[in-house]
C-alpha atoms as a PDB file:
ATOM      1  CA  UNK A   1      79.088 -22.821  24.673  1.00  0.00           C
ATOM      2  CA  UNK A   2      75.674 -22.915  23.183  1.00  0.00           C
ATOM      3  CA  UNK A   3      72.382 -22.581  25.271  1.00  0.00           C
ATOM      4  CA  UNK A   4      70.900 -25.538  23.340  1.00  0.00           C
ATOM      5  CA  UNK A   5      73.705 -27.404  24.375  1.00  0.00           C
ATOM      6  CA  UNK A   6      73.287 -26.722  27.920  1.00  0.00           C
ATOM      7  CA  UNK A   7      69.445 -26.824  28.482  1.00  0.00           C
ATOM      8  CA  UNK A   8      68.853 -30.852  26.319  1.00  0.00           C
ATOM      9  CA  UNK A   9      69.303 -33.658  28.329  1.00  0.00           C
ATOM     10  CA  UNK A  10      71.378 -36.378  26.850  1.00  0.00           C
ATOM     11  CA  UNK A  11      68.593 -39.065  26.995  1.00  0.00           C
ATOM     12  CA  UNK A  12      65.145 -37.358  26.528  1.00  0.00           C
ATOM     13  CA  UNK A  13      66.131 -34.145  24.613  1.00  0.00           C
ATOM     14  CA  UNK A  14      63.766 -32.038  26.311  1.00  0.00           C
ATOM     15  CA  UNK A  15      64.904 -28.778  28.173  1.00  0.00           C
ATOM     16  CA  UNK A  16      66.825 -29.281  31.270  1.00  0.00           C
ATOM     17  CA  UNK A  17      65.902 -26.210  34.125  1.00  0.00           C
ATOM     18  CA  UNK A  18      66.077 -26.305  37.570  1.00  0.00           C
ATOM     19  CA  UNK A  19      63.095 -23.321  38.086  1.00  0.00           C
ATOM     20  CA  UNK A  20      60.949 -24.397  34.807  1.00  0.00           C
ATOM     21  CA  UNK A  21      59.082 -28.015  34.728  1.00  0.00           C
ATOM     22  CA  UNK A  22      57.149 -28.826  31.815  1.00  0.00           C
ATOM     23  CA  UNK A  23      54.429 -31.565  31.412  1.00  0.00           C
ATOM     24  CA  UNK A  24      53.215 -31.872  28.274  1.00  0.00           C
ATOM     25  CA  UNK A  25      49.661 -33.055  28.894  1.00  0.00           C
ATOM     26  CA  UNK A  26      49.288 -29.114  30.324  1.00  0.00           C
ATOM     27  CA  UNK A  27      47.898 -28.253  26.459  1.00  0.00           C
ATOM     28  CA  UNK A  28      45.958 -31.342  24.776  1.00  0.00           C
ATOM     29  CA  UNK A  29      45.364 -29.788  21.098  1.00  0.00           C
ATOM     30  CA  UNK A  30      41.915 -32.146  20.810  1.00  0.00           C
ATOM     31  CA  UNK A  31      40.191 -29.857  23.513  1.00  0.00           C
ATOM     32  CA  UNK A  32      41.378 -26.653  21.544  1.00  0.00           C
ATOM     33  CA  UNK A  33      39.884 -27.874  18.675  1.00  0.00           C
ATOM     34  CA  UNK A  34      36.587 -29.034  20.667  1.00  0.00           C
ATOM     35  CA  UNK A  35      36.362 -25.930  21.887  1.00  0.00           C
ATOM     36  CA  UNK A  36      36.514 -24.196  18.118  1.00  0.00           C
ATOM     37  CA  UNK A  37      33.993 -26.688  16.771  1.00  0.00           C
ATOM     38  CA  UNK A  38      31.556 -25.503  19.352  1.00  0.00           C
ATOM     39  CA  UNK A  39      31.676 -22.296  18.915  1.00  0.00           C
ATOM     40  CA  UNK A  40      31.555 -22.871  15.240  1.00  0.00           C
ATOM     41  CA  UNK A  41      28.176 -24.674  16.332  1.00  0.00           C
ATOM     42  CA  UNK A  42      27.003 -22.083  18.452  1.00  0.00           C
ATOM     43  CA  UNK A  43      27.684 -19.606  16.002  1.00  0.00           C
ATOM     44  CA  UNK A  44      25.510 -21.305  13.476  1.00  0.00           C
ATOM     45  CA  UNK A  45      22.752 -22.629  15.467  1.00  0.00           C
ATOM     46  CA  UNK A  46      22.458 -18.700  16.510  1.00  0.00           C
ATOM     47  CA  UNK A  47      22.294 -17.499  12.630  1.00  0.00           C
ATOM     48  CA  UNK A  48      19.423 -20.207  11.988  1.00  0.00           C
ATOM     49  CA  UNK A  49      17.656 -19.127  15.456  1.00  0.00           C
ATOM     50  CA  UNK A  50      18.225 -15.611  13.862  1.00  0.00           C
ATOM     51  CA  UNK A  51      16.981 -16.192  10.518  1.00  0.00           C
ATOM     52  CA  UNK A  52      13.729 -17.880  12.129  1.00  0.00           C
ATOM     53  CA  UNK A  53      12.810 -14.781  14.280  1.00  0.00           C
ATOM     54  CA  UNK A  54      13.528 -12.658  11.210  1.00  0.00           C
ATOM     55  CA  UNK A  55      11.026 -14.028   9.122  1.00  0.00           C
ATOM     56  CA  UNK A  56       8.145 -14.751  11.686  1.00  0.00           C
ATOM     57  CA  UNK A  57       8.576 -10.929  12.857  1.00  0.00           C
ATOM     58  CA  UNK A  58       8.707  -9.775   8.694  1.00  0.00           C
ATOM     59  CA  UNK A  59       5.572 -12.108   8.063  1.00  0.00           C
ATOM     60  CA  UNK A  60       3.971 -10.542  11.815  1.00  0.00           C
ATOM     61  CA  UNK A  61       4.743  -7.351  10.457  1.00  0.00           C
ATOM     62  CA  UNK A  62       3.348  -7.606   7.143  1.00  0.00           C
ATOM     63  CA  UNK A  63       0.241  -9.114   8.568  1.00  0.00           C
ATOM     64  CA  UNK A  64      -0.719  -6.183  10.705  1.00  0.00           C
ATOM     65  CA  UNK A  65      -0.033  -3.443   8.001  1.00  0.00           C
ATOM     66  CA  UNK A  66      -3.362  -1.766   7.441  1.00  0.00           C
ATOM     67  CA  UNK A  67      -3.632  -0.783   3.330  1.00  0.00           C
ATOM     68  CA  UNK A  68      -3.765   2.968   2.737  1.00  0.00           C
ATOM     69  CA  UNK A  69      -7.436   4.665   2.284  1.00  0.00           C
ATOM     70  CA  UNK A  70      -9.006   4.368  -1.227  1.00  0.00           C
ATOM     71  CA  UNK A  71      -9.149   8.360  -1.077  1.00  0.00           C
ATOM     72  CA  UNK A  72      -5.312   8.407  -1.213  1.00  0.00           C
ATOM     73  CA  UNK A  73      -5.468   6.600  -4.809  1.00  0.00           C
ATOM     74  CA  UNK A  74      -7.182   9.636  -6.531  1.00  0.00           C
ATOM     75  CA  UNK A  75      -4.521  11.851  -5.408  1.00  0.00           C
ATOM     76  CA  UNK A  76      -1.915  10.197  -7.729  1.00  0.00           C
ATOM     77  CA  UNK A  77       1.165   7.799  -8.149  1.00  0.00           C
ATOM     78  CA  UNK A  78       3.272  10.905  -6.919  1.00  0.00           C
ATOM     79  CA  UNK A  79       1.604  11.497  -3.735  1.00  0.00           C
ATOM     80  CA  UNK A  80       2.102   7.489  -2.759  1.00  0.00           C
ATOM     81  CA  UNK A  81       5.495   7.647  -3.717  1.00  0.00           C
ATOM     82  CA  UNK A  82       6.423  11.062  -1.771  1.00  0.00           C
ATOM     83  CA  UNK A  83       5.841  12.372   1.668  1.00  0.00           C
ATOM     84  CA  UNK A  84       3.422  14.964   2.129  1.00  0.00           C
ATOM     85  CA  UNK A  85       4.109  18.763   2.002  1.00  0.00           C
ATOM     86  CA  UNK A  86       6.101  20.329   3.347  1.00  0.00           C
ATOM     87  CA  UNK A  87       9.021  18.513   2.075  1.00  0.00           C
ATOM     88  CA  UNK A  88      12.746  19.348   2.644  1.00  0.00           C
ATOM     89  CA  UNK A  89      14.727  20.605  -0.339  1.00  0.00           C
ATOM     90  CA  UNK A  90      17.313  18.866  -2.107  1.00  0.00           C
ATOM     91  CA  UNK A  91      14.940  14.733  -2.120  1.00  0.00           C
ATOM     92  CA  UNK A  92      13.505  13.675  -5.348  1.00  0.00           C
ATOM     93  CA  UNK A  93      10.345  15.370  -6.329  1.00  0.00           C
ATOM     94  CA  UNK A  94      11.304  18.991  -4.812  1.00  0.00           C
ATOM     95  CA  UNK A  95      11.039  21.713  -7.632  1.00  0.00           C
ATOM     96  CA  UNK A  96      13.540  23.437  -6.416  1.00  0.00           C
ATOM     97  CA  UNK A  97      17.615  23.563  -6.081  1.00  0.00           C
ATOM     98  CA  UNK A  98      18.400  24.264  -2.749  1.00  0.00           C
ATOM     99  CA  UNK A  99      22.085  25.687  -3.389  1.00  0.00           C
ATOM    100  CA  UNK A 100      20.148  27.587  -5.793  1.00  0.00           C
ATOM    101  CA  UNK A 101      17.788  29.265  -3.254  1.00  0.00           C
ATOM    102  CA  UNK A 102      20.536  30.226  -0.728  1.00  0.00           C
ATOM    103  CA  UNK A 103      22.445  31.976  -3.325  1.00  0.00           C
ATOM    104  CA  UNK A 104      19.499  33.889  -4.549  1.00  0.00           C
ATOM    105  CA  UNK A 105      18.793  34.658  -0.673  1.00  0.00           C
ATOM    106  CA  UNK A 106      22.073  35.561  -0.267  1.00  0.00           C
ATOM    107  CA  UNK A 107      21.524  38.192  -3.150  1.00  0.00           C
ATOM    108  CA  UNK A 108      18.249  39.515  -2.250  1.00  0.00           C
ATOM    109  CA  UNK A 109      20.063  40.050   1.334  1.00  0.00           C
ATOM    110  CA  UNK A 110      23.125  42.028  -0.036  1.00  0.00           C
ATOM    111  CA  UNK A 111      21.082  43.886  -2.614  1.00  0.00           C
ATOM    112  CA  UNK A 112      18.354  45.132   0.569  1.00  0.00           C
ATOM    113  CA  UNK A 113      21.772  46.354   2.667  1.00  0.00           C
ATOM    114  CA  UNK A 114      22.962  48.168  -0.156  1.00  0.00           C
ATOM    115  CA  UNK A 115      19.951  49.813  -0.862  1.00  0.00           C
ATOM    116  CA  UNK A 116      19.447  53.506  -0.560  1.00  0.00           C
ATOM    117  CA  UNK A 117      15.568  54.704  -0.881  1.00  0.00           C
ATOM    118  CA  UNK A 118      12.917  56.403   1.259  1.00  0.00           C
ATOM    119  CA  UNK A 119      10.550  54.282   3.473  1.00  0.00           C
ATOM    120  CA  UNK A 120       8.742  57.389   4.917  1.00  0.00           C
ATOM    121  CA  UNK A 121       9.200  60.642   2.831  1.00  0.00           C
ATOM    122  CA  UNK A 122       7.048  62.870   4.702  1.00  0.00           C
ATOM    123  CA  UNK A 123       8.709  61.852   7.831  1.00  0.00           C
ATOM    124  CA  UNK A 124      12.148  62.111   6.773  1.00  0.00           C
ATOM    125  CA  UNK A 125      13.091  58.282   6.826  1.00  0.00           C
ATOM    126  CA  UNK A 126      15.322  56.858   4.974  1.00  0.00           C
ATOM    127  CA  UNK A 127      16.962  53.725   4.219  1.00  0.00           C
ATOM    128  CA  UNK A 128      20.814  53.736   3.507  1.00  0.00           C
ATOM    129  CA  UNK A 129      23.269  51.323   3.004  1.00  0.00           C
ATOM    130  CA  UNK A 130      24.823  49.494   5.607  1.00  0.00           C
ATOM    131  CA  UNK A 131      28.616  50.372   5.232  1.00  0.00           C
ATOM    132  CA  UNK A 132      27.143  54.112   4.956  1.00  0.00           C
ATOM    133  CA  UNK A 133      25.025  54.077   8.425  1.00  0.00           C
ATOM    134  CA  UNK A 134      28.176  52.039   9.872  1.00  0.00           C
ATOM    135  CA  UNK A 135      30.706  55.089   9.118  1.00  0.00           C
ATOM    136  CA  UNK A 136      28.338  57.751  10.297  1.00  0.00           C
ATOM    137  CA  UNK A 137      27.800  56.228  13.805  1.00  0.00           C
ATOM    138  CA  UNK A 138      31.404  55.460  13.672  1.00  0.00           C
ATOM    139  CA  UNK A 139      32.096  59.541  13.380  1.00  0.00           C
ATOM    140  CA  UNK A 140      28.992  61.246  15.631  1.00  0.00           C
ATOM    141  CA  UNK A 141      28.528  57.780  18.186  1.00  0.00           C
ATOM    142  CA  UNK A 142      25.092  56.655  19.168  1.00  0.00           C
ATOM    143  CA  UNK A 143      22.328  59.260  19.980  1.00  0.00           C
ATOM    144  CA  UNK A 144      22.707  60.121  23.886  1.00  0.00           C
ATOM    145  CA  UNK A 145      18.852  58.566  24.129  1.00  0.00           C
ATOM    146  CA  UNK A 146      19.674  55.222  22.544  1.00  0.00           C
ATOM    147  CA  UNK A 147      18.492  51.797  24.246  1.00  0.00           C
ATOM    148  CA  UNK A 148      19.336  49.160  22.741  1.00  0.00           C
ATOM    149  CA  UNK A 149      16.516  46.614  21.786  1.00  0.00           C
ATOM    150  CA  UNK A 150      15.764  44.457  24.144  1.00  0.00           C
ATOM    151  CA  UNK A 151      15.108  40.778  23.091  1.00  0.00           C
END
């Protein structure tokens, strides 16, 4: 036996339980569609209101702009266009490549660590490379009157 068989009435057609009543004035599709045409109202009477305040506060704010000092017009079309010095690397008008300067600080670095000269000859110091100092404190350990820098 078929549910649909069992829950229609044989007059009405509607469904037929004993815990379930339906009244179908509970949804009215009119208000649903009020409800969506007032939103759709408020939702454009807010863009206008928007648009308004946007262009008072643009025309409020290009009324109190004071124009820049005559003195900045003889230092060039460059200067107006650019912030002034310093500048950071890498945003139009910078001379310089900034991937550029890391990797020749990066050089200058490795070359000064691997560098063996004299700073003081008549004193007896020298400057060695790094992996060189590294293995001789590895083999004779720190001097017994070392302290650490202190920061």
């Amino acid at each position: 036996m078929s549910t649909e068989a069992s829950n229609k009435a044989q007059n009405s057609g509607e469904p037929i339980h004993s815990d379930v009543a339906f009244e179908p004035r509970d949804i009215t599709v009119s208000t649903i569609y009020r409800y969506l045409l007032f939103l759709a109202i408020a939702t454009v009477a807010a863009l206008v209101i928007s648009l308004f305040i946007l262009r008072y506060t643009t025309r409020f704010a290009a009324s109190q702009d004071i124009p820049p000092p005559p003195s900045r017009d003889a230092l060039g079309a460059d200067f107006q266009t650019l912030p002034p010095e310093p500048r950071l690397q890498g945003i139009p008008g910078h001379g310089t490549d900034p991937q550029q300067d890391l990797r020749n600080k990066l050089k200058a670095d490795t070359e000064a660590n691997e560098t063996l000269r004299w700073i003081d000859e008549k004193s007896g110091i020298a400057q060695i490379p790094v992996k060189e100092a590294m293995k001789i404190i590895a083999e004779k350990g720190l001097p017994e009157n070392y302290a650490p820098p202190t920061r």
